[in-house]
C-alpha atoms as a PDB file:
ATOM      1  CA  UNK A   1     149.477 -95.914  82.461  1.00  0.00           C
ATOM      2  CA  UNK A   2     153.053 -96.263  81.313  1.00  0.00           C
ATOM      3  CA  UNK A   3     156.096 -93.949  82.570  1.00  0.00           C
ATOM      4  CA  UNK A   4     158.788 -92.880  81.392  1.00  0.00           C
ATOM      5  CA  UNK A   5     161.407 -90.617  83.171  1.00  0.00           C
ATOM      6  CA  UNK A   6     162.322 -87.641  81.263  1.00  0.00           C
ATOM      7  CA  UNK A   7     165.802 -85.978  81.190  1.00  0.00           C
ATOM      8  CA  UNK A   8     167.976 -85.700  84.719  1.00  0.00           C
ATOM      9  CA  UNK A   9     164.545 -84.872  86.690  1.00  0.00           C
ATOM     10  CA  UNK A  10     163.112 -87.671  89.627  1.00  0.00           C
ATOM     11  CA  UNK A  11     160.289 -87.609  92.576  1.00  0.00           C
ATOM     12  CA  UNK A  12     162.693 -85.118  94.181  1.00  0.00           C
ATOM     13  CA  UNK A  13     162.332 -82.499  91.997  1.00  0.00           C
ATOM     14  CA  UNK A  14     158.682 -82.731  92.021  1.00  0.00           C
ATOM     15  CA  UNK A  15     156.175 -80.447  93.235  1.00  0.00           C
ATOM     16  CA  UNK A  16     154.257 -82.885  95.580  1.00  0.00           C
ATOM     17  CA  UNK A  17     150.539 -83.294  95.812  1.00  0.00           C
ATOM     18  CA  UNK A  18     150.696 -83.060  99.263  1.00  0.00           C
ATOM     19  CA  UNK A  19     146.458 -83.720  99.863  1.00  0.00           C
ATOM     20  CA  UNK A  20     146.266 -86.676  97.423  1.00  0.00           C
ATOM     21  CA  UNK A  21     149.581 -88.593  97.174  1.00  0.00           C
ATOM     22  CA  UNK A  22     152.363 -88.398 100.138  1.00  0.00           C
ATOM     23  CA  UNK A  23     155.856 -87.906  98.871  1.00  0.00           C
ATOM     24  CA  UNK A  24     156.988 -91.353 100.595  1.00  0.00           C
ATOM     25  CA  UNK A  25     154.126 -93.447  98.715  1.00  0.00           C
ATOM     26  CA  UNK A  26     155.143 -91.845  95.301  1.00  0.00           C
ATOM     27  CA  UNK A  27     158.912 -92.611  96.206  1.00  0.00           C
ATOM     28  CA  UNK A  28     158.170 -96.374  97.381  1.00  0.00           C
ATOM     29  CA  UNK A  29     156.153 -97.344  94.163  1.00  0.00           C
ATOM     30  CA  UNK A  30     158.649 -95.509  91.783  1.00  0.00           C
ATOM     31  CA  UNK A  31     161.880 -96.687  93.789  1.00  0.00           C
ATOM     32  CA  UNK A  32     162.532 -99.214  90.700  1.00  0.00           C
ATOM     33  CA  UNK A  33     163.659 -96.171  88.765  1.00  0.00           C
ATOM     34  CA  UNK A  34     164.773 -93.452  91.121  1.00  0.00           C
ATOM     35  CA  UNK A  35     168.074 -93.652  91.956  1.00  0.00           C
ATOM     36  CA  UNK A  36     170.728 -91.330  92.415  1.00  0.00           C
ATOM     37  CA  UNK A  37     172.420 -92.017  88.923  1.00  0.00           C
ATOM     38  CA  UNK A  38     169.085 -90.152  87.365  1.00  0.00           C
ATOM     39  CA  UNK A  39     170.639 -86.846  89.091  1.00  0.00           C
ATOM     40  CA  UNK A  40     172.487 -85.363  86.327  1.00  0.00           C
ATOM     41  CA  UNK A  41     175.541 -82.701  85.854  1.00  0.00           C
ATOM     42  CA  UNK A  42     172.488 -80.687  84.950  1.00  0.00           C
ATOM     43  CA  UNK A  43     170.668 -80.804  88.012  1.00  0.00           C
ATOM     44  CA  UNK A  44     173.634 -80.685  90.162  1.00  0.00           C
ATOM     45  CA  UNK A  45     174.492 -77.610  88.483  1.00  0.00           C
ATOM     46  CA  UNK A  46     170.953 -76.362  90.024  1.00  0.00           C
ATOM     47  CA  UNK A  47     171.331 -77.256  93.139  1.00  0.00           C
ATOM     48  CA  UNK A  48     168.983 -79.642  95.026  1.00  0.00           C
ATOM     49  CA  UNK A  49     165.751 -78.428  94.093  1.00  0.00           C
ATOM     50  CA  UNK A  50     163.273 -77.680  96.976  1.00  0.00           C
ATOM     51  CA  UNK A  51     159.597 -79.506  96.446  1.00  0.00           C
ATOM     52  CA  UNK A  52     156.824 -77.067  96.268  1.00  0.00           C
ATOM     53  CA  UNK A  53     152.950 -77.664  97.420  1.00  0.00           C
ATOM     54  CA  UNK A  54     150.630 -78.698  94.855  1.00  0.00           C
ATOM     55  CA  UNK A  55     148.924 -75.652  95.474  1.00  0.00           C
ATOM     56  CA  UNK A  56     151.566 -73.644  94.175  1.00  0.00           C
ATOM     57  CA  UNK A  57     150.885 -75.660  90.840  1.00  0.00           C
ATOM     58  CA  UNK A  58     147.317 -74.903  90.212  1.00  0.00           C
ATOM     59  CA  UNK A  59     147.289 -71.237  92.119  1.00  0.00           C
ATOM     60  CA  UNK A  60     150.158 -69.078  90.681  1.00  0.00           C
ATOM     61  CA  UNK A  61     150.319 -69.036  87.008  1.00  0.00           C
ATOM     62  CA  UNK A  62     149.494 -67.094  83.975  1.00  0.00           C
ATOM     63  CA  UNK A  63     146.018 -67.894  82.241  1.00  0.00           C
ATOM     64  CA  UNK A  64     144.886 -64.154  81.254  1.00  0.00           C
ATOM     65  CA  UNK A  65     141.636 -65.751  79.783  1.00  0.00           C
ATOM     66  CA  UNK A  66     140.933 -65.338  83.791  1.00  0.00           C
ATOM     67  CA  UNK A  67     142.645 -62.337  84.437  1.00  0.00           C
ATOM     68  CA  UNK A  68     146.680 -60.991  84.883  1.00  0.00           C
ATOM     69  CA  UNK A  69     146.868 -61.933  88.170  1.00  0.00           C
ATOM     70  CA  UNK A  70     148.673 -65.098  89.221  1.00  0.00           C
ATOM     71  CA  UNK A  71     145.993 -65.976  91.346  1.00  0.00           C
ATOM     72  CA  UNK A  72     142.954 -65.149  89.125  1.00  0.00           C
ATOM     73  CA  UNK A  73     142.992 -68.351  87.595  1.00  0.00           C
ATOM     74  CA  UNK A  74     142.330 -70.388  90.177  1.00  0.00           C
ATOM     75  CA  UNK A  75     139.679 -67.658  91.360  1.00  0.00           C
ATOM     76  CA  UNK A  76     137.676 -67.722  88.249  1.00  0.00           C
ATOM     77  CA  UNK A  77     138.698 -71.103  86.337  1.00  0.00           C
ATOM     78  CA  UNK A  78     135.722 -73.032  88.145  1.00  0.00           C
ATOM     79  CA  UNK A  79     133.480 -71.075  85.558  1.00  0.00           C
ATOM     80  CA  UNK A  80     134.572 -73.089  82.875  1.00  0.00           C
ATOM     81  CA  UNK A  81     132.506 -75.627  81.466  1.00  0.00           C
ATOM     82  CA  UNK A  82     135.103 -78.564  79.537  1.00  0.00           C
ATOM     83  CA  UNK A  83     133.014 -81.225  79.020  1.00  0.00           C
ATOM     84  CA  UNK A  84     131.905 -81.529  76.276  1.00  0.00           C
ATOM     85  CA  UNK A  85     134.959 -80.510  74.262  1.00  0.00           C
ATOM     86  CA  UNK A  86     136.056 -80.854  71.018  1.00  0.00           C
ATOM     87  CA  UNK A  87     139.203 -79.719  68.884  1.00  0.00           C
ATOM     88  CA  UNK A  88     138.930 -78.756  65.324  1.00  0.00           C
ATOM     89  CA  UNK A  89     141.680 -80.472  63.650  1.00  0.00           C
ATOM     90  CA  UNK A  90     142.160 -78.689  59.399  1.00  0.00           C
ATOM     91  CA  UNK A  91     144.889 -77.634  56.935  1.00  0.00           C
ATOM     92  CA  UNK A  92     147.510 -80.357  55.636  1.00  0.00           C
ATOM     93  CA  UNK A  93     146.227 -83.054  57.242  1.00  0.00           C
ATOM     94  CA  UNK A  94     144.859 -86.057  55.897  1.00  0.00           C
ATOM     95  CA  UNK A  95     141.842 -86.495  58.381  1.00  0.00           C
ATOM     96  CA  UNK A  96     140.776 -83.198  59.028  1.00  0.00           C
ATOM     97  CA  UNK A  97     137.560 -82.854  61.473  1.00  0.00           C
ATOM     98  CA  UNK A  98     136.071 -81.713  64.542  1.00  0.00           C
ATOM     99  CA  UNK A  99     136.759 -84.502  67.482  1.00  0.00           C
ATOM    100  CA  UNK A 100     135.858 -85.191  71.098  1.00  0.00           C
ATOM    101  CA  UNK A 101     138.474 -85.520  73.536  1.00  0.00           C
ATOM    102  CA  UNK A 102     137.123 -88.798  73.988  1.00  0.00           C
ATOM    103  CA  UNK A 103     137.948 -89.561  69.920  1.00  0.00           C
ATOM    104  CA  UNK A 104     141.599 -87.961  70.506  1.00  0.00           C
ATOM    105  CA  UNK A 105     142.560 -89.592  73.741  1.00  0.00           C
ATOM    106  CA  UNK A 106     140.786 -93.142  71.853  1.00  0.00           C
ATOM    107  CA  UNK A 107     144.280 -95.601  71.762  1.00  0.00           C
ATOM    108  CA  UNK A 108     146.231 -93.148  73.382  1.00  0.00           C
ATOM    109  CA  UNK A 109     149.426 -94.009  75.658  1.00  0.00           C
ATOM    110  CA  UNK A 110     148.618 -91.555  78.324  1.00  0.00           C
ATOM    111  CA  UNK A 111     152.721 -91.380  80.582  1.00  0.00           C
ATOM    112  CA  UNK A 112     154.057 -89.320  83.176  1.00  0.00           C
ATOM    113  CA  UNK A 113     156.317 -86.405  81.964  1.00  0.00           C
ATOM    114  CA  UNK A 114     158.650 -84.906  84.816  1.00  0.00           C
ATOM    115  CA  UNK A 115     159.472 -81.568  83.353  1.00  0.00           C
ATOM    116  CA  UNK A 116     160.903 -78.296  84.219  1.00  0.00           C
ATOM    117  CA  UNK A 117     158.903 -75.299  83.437  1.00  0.00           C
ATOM    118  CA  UNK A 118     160.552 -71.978  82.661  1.00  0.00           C
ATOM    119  CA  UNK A 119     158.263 -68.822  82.404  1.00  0.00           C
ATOM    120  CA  UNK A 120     159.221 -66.096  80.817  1.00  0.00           C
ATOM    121  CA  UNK A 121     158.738 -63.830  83.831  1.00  0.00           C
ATOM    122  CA  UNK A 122     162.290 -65.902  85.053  1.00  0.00           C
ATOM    123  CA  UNK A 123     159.705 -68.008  87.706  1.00  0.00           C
ATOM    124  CA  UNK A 124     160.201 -71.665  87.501  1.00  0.00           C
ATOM    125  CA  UNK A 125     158.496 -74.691  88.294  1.00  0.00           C
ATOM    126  CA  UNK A 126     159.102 -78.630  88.032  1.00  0.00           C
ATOM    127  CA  UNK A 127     155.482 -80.265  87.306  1.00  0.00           C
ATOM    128  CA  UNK A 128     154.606 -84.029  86.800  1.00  0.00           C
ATOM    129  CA  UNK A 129     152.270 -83.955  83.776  1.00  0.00           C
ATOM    130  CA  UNK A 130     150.294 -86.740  82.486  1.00  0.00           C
ATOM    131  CA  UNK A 131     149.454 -86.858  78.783  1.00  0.00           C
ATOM    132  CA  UNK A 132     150.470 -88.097  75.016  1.00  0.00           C
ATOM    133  CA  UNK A 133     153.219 -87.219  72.600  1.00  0.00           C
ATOM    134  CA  UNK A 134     151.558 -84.171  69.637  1.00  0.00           C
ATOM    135  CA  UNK A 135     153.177 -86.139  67.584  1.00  0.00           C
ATOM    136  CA  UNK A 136     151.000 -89.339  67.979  1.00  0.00           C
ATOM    137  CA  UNK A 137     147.863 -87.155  67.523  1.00  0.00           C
ATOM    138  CA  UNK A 138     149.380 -85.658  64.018  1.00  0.00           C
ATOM    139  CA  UNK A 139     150.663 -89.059  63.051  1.00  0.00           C
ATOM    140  CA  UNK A 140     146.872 -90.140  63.484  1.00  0.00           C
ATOM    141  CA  UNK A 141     145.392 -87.597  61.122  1.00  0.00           C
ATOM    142  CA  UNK A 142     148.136 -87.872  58.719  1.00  0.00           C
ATOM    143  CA  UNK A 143     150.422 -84.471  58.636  1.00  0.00           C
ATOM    144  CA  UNK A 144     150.396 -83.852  54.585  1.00  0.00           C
ATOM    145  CA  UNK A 145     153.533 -83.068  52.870  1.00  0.00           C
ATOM    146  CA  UNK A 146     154.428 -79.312  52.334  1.00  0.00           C
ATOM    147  CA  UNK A 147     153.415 -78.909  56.021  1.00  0.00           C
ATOM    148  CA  UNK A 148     155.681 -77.128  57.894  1.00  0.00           C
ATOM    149  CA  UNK A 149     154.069 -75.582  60.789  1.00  0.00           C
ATOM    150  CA  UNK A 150     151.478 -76.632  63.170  1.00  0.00           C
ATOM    151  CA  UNK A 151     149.256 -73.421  64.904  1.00  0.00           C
ATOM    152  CA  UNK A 152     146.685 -74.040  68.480  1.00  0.00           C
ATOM    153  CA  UNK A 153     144.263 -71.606  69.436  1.00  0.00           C
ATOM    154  CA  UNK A 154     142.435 -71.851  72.955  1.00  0.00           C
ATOM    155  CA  UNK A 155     139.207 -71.829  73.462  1.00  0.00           C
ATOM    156  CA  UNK A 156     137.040 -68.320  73.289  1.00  0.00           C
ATOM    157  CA  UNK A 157     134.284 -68.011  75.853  1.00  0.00           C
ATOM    158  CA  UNK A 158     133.926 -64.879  77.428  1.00  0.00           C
ATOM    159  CA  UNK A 159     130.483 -65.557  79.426  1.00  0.00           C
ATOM    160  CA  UNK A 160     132.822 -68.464  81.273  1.00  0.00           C
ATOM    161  CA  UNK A 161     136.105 -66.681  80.975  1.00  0.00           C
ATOM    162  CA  UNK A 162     135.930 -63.133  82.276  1.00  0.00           C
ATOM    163  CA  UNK A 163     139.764 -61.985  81.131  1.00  0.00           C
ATOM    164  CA  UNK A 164     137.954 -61.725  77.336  1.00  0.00           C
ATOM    165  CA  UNK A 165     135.976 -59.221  78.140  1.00  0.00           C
ATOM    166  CA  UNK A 166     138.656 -56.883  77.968  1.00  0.00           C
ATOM    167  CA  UNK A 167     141.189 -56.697  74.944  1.00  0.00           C
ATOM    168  CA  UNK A 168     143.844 -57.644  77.111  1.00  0.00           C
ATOM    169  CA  UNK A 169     144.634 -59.697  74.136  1.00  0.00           C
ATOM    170  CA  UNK A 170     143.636 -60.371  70.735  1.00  0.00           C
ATOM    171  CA  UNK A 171     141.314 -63.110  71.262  1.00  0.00           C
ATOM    172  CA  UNK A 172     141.820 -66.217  70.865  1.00  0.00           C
ATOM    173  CA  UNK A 173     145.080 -66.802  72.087  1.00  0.00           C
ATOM    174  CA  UNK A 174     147.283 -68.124  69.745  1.00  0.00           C
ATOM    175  CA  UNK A 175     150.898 -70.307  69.239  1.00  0.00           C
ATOM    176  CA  UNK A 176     152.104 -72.424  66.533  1.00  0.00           C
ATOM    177  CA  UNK A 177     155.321 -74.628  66.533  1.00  0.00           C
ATOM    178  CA  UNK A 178     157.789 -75.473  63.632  1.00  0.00           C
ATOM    179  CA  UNK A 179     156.425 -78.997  62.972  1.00  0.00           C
ATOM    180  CA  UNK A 180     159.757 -80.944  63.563  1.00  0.00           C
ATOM    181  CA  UNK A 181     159.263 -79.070  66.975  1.00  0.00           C
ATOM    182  CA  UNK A 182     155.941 -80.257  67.343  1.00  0.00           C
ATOM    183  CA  UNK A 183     156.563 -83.922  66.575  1.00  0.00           C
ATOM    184  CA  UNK A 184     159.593 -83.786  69.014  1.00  0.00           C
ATOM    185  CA  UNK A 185     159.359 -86.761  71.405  1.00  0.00           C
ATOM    186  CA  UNK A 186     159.279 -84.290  74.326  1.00  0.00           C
ATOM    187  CA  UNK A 187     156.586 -82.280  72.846  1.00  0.00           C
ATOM    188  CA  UNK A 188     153.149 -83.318  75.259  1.00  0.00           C
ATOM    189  CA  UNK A 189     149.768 -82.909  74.632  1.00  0.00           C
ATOM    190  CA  UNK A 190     148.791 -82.954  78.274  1.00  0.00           C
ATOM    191  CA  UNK A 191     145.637 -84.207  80.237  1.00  0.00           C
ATOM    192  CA  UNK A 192     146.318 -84.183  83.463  1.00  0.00           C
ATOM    193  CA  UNK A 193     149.266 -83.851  86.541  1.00  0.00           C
ATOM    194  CA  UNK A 194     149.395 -86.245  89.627  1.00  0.00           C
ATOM    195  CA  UNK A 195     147.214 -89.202  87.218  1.00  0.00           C
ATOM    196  CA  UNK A 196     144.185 -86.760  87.317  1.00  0.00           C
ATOM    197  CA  UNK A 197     142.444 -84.567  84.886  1.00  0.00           C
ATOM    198  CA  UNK A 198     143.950 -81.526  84.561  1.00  0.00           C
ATOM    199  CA  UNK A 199     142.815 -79.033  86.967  1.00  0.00           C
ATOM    200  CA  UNK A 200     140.691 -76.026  85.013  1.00  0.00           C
ATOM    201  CA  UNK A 201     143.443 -73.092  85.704  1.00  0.00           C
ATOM    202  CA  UNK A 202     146.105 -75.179  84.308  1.00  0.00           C
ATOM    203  CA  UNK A 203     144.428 -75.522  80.965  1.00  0.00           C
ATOM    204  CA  UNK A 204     142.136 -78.398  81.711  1.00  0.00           C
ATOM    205  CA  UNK A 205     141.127 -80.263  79.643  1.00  0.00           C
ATOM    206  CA  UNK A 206     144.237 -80.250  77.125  1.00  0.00           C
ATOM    207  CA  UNK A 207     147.121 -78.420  76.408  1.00  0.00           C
ATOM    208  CA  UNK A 208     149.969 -78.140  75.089  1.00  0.00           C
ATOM    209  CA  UNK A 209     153.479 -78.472  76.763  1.00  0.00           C
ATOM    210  CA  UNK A 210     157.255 -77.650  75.197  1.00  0.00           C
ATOM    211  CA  UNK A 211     159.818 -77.694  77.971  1.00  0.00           C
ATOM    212  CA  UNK A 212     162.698 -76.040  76.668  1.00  0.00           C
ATOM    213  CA  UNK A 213     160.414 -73.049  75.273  1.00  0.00           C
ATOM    214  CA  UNK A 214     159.075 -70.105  77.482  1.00  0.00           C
ATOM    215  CA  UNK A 215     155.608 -71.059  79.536  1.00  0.00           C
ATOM    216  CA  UNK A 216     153.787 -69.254  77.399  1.00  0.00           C
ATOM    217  CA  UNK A 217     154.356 -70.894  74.243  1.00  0.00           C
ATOM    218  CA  UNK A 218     152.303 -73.633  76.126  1.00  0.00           C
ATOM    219  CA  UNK A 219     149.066 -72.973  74.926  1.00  0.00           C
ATOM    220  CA  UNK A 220     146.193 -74.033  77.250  1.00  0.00           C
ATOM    221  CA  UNK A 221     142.727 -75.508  76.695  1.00  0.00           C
ATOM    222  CA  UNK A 222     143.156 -76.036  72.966  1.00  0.00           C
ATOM    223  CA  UNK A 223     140.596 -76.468  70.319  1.00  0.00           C
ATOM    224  CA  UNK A 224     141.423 -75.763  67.121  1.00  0.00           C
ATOM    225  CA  UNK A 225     145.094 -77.108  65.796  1.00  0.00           C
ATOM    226  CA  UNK A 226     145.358 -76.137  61.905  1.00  0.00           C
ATOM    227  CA  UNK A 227     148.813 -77.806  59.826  1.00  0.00           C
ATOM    228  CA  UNK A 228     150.391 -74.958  57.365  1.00  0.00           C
ATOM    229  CA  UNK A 229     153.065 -74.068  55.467  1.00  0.00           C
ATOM    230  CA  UNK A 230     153.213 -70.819  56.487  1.00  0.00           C
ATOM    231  CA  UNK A 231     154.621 -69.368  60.061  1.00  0.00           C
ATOM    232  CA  UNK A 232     151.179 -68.806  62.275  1.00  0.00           C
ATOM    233  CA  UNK A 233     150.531 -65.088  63.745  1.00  0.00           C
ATOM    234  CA  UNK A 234     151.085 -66.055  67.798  1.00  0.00           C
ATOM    235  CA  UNK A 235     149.603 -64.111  70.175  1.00  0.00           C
ATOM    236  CA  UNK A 236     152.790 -62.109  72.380  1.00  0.00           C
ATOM    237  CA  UNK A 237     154.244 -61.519  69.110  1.00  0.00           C
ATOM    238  CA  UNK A 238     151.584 -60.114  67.269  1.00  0.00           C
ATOM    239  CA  UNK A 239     151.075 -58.175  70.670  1.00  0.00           C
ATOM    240  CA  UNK A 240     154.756 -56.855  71.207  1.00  0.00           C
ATOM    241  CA  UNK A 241     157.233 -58.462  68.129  1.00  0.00           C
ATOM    242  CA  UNK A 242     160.455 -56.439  70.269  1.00  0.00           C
ATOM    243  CA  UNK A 243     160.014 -58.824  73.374  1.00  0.00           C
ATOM    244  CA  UNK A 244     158.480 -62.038  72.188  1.00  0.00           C
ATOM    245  CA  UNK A 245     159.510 -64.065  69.303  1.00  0.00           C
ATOM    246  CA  UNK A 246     158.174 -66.859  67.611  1.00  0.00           C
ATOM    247  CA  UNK A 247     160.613 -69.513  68.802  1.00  0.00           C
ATOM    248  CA  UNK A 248     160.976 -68.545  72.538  1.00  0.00           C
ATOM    249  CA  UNK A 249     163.302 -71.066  73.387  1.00  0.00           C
ATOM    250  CA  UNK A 250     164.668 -70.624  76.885  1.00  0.00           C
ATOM    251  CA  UNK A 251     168.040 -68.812  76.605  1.00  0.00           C
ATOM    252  CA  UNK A 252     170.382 -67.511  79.657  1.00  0.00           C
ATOM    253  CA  UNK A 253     172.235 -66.044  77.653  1.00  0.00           C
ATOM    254  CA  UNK A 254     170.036 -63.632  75.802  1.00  0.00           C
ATOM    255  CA  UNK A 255     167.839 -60.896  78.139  1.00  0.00           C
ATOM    256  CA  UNK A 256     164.324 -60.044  78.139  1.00  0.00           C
ATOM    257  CA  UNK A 257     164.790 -56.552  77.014  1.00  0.00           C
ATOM    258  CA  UNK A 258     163.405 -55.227  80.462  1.00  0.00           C
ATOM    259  CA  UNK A 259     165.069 -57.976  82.454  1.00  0.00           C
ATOM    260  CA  UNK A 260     167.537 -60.626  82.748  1.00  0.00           C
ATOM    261  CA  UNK A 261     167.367 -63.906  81.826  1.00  0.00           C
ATOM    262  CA  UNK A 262     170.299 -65.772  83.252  1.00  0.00           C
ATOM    263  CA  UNK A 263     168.665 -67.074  86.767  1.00  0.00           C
ATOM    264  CA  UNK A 264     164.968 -68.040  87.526  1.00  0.00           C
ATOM    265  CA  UNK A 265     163.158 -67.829  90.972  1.00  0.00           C
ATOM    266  CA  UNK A 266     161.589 -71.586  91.998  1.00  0.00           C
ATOM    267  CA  UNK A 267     158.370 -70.975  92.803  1.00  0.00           C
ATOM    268  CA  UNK A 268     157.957 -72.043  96.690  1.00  0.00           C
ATOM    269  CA  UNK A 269     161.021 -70.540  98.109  1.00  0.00           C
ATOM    270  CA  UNK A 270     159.473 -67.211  99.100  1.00  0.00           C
ATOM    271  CA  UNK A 271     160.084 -63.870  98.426  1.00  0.00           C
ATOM    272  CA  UNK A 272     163.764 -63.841  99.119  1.00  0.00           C
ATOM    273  CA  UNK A 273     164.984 -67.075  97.982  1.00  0.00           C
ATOM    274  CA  UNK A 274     168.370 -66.883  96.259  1.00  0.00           C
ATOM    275  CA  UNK A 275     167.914 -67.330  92.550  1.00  0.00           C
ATOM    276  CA  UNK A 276     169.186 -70.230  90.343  1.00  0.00           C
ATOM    277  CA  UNK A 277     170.806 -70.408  87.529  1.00  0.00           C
ATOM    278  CA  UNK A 278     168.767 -71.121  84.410  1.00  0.00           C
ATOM    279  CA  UNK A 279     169.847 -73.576  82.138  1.00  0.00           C
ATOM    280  CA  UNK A 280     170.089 -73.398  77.954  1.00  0.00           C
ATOM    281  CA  UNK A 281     166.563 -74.596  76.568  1.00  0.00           C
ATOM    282  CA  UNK A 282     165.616 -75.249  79.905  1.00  0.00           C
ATOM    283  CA  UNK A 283     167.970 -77.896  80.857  1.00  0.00           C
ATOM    284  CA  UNK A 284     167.167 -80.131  77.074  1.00  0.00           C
ATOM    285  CA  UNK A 285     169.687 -78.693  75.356  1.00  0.00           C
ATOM    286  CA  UNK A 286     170.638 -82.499  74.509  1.00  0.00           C
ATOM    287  CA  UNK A 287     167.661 -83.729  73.490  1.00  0.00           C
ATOM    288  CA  UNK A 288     166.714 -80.391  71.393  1.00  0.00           C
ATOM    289  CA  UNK A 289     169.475 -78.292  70.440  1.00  0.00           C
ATOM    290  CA  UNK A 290     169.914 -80.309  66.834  1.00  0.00           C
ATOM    291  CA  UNK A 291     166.760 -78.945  65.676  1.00  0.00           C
ATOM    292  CA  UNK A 292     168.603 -75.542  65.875  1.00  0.00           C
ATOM    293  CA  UNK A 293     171.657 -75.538  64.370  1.00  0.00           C
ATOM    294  CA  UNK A 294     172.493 -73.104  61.802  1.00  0.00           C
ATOM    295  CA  UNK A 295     170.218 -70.889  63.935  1.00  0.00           C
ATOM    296  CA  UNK A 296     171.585 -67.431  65.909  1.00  0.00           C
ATOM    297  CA  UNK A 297     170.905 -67.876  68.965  1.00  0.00           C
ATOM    298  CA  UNK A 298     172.224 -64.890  70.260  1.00  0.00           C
ATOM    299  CA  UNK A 299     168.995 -63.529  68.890  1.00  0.00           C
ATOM    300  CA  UNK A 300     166.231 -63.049  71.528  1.00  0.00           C
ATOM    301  CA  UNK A 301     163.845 -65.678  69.118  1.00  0.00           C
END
């Protein structure tokens, strides 16, 4: 498995898996690579972030395929059957076709990601994925020109997901990405966190993972990805255009329109923890901002 060390984020801003892997094993074997010159102006800016429990990972989150509730995921997700699985890959692509996981993940250079997630609810996380650049898969199938826009949908199986038994939703769930978004170097098709398969609330056994947008553009156990040249429907905004847009990138600076946007809660610090700031596209506004320019972001987008 190679690594690579995204951004100004090391071991210490990790959520630990505190039953599998001990923070001081993870720290001796990576100790190469973590030093303190990693620790940007960025994170500083944060504050030294406290480590969570792995639990925290896989038991408070949103998958409302289970239910609203944070913790219905990890209640119900042991339903669901993933493998087989397969992903339906069609539209402007060279190679469309249905294919395993095991034909997807076939040559793949499976690395550690260290990102910061930022849900829209202003909760926050930092999670060690495991998984390939989107951009290696579309590559592979040969993205046809004209494309502009890649959509996901997740998986729809009601008898193994109970949430779809109501219209909570419009079933499936949906999200697209511009495609210069989606072949961003930071854009993940993940399979995993802590080097194992990812855990069945999470979005096992692939999904998709954009830092510097809003968790829920994220889209979890993915099987269909379709390449367009038209903007995809996706899901919040076909279910409430006011509050969710199609870009979603993070944004302090622009409110939800029932609440703010310029701090986040860290998961893990309990009820009363004192906030932190959040940062512009979730801390890559390097790395990203470019693809934006000409943009207003003053715009809740």
């Amino acid at each position: 498995m190679a690594y690579r060390w995204k951004n100004d984020l090391t071991h210490a801003d990790v959520t630990p898996k505190g039953l599998f892997l001990n923070r001081r094993q993870w720290m001796a074997g990576a100790g190469a690579v973590m030093g303190a010159g990693l620790i940007g102006g960025q994170a500083r800016a944060q504050e030294a972030l406290e480590p969570n429990t792995f639990e925290e990972i896989t038991s408070y989150n949103n998958f409302y395929e289970f239910g609203t509730g944070k913790t219905d995921p990890a209640a119900y997700a042991h339903m669901l059957t993933t493998d087989p699985w397969q992903i339906e890959i069609d539209g402007m692509v060279d190679n469309p076709g249905v294919y395993s996981l095991a034909e997807i993940l076939e040559g793949m250079t499976i690395e550690d990601r260290i990102y910061r997630f930022r849900c829209v609810e202003a909760w926050s996380m930092v999670i060690p994925w495991n998984g390939f650049e989107l951009a290696d898969l579309l590559t592979r199938v040969g993205v046809q020109e004209g494309a502009q826009y890649v959509a996901f949908e997740t998986l729809v199986r009601p008898e193994e997901m109970p949430g779809q038994r109501s219209p909570i939703l419009n079933w499936p769930y949906r999200e697209g990405l511009r495609l210069d978004e989606a072949m961003h170097p930071l854009t993940l098709m993940a399979t995993g966190l802590y080097g194992e398969p990812m855990p069945n609330q999470n979005g096992a056994p692939i999904r998709l993972v954009v830092p510097w947008k809003y968790g829920f553009k994220s889209i979890k156990s993915i099987v269909r990805i379709t390449l367009t040249d038209e903007e995809p429907p996706t899901t919040w905004n076909m279910q409430n255009r006011r509050e969710y847009g199609f870009y979603s990138n993070v944004n302090p600076e622009v409110d939800h329109p029932r609440w703010s946007q310029a701090s986040e809660r860290r998961v893990g610090g309990g009820l009363f923890a004192r906030r932190i700031p959040t940062l512009m596209f979730n801390g890559y506004e390097d790395e990203v901002a470019s693809m934006y320019e000409g943009m207003d972001l003053s715009e809740y987008f």
